[in-house]
Protein backbone atom coordinates (compact mmCIF):
# COMPACT_ATOMS: atom_id res chain seq x y z
CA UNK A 1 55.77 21.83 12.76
CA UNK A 2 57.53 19.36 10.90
CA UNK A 3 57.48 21.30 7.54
CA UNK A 4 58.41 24.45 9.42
CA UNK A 5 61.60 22.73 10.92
CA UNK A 6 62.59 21.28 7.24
CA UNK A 7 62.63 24.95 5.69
CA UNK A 8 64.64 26.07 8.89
CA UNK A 9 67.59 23.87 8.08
CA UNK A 10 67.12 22.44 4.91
CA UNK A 11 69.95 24.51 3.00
CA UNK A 12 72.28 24.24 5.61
CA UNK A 13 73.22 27.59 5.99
CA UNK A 14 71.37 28.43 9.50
CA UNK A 15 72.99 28.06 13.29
CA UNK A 16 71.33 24.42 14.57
CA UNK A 17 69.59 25.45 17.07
CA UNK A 18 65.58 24.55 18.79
CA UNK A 19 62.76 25.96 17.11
CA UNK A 20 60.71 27.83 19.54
CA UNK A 21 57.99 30.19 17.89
CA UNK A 22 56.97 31.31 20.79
CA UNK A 23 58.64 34.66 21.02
CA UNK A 24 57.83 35.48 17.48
CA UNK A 25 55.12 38.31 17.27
CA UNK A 26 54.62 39.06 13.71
CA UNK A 27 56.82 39.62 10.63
CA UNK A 28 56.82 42.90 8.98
CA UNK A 29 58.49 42.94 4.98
CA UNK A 30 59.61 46.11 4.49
CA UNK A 31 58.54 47.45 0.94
CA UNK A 32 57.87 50.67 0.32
CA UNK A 33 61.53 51.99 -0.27
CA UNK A 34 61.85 54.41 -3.24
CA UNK A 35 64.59 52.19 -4.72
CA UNK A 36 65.83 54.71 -7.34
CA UNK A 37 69.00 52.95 -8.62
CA UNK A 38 67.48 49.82 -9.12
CA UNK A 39 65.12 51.37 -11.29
CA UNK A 40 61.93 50.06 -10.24
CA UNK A 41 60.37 49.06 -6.60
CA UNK A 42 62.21 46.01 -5.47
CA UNK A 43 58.85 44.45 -3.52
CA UNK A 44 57.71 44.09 -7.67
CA UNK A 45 61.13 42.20 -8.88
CA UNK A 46 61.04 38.79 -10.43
CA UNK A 47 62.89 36.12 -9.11
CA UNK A 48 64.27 33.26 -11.62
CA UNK A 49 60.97 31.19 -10.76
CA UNK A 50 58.64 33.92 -11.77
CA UNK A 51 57.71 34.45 -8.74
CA UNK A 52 57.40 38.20 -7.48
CA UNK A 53 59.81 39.13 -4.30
CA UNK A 54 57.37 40.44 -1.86
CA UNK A 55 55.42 36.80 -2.92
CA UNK A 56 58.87 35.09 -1.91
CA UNK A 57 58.92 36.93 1.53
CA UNK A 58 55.41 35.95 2.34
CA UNK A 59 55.30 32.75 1.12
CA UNK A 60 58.21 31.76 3.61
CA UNK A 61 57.16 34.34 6.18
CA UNK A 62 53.62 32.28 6.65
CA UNK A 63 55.57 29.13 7.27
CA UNK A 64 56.30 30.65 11.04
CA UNK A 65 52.59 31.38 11.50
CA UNK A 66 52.21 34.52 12.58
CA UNK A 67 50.94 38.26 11.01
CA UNK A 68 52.49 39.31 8.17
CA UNK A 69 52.55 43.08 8.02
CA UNK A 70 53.16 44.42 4.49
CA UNK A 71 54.77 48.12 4.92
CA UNK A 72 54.75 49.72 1.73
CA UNK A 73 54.70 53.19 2.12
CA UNK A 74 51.49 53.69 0.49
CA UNK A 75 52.19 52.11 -2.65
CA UNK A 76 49.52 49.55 -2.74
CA UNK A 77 51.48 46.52 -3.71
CA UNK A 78 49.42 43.49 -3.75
CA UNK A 79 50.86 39.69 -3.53
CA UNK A 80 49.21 36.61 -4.91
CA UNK A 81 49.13 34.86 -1.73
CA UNK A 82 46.50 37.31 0.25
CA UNK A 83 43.45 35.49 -0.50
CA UNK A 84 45.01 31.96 0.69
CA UNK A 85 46.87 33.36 3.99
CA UNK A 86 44.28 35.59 5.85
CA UNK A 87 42.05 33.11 7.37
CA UNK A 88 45.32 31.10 8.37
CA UNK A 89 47.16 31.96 11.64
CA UNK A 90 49.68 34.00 8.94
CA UNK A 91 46.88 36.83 7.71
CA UNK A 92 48.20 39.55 5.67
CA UNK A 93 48.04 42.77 7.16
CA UNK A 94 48.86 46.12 5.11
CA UNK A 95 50.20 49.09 7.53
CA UNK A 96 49.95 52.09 6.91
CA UNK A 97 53.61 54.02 8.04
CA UNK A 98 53.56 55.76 11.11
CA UNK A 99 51.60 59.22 10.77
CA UNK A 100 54.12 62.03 11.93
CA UNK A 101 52.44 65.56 12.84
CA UNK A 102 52.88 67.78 10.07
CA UNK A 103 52.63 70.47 11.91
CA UNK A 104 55.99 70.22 14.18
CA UNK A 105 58.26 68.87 11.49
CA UNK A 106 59.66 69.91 8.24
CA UNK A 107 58.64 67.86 4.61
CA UNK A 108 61.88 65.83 5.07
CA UNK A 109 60.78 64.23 8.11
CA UNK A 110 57.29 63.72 6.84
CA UNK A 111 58.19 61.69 4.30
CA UNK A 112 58.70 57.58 4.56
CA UNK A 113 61.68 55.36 5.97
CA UNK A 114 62.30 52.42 7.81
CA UNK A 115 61.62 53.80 11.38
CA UNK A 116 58.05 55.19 10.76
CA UNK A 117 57.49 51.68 8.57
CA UNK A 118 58.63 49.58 12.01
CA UNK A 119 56.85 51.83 14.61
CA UNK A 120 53.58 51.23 12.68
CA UNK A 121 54.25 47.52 13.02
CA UNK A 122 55.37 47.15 16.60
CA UNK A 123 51.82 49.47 17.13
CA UNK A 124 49.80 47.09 15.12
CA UNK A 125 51.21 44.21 16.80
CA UNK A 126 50.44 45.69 20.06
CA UNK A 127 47.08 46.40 19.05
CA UNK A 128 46.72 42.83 17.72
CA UNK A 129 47.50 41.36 21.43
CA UNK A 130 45.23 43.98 23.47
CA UNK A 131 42.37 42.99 20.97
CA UNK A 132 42.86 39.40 21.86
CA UNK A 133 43.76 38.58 17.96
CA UNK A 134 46.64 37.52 18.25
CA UNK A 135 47.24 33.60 19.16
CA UNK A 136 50.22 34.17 21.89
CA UNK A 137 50.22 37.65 23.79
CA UNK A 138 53.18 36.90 25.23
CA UNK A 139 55.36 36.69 22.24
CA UNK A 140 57.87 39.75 22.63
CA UNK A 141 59.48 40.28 18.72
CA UNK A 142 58.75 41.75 15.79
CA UNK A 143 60.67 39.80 12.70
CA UNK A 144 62.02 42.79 10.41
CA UNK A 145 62.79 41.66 6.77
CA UNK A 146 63.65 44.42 4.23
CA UNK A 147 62.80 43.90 0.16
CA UNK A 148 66.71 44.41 -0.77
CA UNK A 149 67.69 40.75 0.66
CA UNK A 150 66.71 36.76 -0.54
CA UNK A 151 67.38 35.54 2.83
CA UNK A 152 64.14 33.54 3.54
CA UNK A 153 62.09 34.34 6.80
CA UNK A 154 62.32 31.12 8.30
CA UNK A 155 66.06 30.99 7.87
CA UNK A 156 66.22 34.76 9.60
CA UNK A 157 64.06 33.48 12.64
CA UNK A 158 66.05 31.00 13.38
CA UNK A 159 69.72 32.55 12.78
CA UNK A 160 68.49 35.33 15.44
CA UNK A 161 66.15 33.56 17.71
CA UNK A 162 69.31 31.96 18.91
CA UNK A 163 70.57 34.70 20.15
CA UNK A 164 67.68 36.26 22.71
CA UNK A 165 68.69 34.39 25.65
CA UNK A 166 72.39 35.34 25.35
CA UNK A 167 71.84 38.42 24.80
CA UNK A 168 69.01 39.30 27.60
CA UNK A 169 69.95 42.79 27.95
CA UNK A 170 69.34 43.63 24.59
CA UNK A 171 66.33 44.70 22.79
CA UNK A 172 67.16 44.51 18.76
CA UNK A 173 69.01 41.52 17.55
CA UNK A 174 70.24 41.74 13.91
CA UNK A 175 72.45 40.58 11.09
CA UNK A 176 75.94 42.08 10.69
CA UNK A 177 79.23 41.47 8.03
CA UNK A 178 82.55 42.36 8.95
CA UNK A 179 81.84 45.65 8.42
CA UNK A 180 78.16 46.22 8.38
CA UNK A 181 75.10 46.25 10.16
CA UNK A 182 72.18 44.73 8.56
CA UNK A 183 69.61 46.94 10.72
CA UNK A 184 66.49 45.66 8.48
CA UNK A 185 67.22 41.94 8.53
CA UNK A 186 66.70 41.94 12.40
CA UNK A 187 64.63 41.02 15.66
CA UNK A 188 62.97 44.22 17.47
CA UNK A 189 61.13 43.68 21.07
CA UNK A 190 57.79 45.31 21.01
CA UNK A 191 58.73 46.60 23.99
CA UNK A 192 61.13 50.15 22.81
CA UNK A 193 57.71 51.04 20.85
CA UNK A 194 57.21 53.85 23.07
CA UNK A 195 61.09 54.98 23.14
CA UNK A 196 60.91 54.57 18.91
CA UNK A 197 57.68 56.56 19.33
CA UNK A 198 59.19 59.10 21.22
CA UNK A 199 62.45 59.02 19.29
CA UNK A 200 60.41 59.55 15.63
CA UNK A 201 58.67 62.56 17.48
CA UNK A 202 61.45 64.57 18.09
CA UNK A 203 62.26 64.39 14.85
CA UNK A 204 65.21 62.20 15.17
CA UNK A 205 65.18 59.29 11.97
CA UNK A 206 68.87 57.75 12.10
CA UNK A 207 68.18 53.46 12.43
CA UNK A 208 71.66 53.24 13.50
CA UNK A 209 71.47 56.00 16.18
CA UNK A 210 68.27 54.58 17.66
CA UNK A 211 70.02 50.86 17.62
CA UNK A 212 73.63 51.78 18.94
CA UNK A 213 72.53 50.96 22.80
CA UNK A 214 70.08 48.63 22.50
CA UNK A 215 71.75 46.15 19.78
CA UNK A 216 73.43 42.10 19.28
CA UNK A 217 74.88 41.93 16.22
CA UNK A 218 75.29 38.66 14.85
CA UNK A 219 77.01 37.89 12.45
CA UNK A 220 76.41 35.49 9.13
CA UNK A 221 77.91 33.13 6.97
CA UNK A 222 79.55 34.56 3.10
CA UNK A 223 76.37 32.98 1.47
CA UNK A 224 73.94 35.12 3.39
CA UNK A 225 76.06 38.11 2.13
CA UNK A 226 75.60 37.10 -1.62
CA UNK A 227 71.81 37.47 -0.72
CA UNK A 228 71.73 41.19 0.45
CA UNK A 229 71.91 44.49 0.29
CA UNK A 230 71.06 44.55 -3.51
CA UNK A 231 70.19 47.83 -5.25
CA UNK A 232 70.94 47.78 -9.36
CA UNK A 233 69.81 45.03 -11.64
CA UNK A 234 73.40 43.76 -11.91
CA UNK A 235 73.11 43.31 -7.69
CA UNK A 236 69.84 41.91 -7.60
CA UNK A 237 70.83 39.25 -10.86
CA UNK A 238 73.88 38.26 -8.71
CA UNK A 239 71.90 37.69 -5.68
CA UNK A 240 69.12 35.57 -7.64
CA UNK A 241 72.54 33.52 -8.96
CA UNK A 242 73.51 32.72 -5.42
CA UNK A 243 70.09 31.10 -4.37
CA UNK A 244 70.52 27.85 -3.07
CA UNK A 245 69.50 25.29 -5.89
């Protein structure tokens, strides 16, 4: 746990705060975005290191031992680290996006986002418990981390896992600016997977509508900020500048 804790708070930029894994389901990476102005898929970008950014993700996701769910839309996207990581208590998992009936809506609802991506996680976590996979069935969140940020996984955790028992009523815990939500750099209780179920059906695919009553924002530091919400090459060289050395 020791090396866990070190990566927490070793750059100084997280809330101190105890490390309790317990909650902590499963991390999904969100990667299958169509990421048209930066040119090419940002799960595939290298970072200064060489490393590959969906390698980054998982590499500091496994440190919280627990699935990692790779939601890529389809696209296949591989990461060096599979082979090492899925006999651990961090095994790679690839999801599949949530499969919408064809038949009640129209090709613009059919086709990928970050709802469908997160509804097939919170199922396969679910799954994962009732199959008696997982190590702790009572854990109660799904980690959400999307492929346009640098913030590490561990970091994430522990900036938002503060917040669950002051914010009891609520159900998604996530990131926000002074004028943004960060939606997809967020905590989401496995329990509204039947209301997001139910919510996808109807045809409804807004993240912020389904959010609005169930959300904490909180909010983060100037540094984290540098980190995000990259989607050009200019952006996503910027954010690589502002990784802590």
């Amino acid at each position: 746990m020791s090396d866990i804790q070190s990566s927490l708070t070793g750059n100084g930029l997280v809330t101190d705060c105890s490390n309790n894994l317990d909650g902590l389901a499963g991390v999904v990476i969100l990667a299958g975005g169509a990421s048209r102005r930066m040119g090419t898929a940002k799960a595939m970008l290298t970072l200064p290191s060489g490393e590959q950014l969906l390698d980054y993700h998982v590499r500091h996701a496994s440190k919280l031992q627990v699935p990692i769910l790779i939601a890529d839309n389809g696209r296949g996207f591989q990461t060096g680290l599979d082979v090492h990581l899925e006999k651990t208590n961090s095994p790679i998992i690839h999801i599949a996006d949530y499969d919408i009936d064809s038949n009640e809506h129209d090709e613009q609802i059919k086709t990928g986002g970050a709802l469908v991506a997160i509804e097939s996680a919170l199922q396969t976590l679910s799954d994962l418990n009732d199959s008696g996979i997982s190590k702790n069935v009572q854990a109660s969140w799904l980690l959400v981390i999307s492929c346009d940020s640098l913030i590490p996984a561990t970091d994430l955790w522990q900036k938002l896992q503060c917040e669950i028992s002051l914010a009891a009523d609520k159900k998604v815990i996530c990131l926000k600016d002074d004028s943004h939500l960060y939606p997809l750099l967020g905590l989401y209780q496995l329990s509204i997977e039947r209301d997001l179920k139910n919510y996808i059906d109807s045809g409804q695919r807004s993240v912020m509508q389904f959010i609005q009553p169930l959300v904490q924002a909180v909010p983060f530091s100037k540094e984290w900020q540098n980190l995000t919400n990259f989607n050009t090459p200019e952006e996503f060289k910027q954010a690589c500048a502002a990784l802590p050395k």
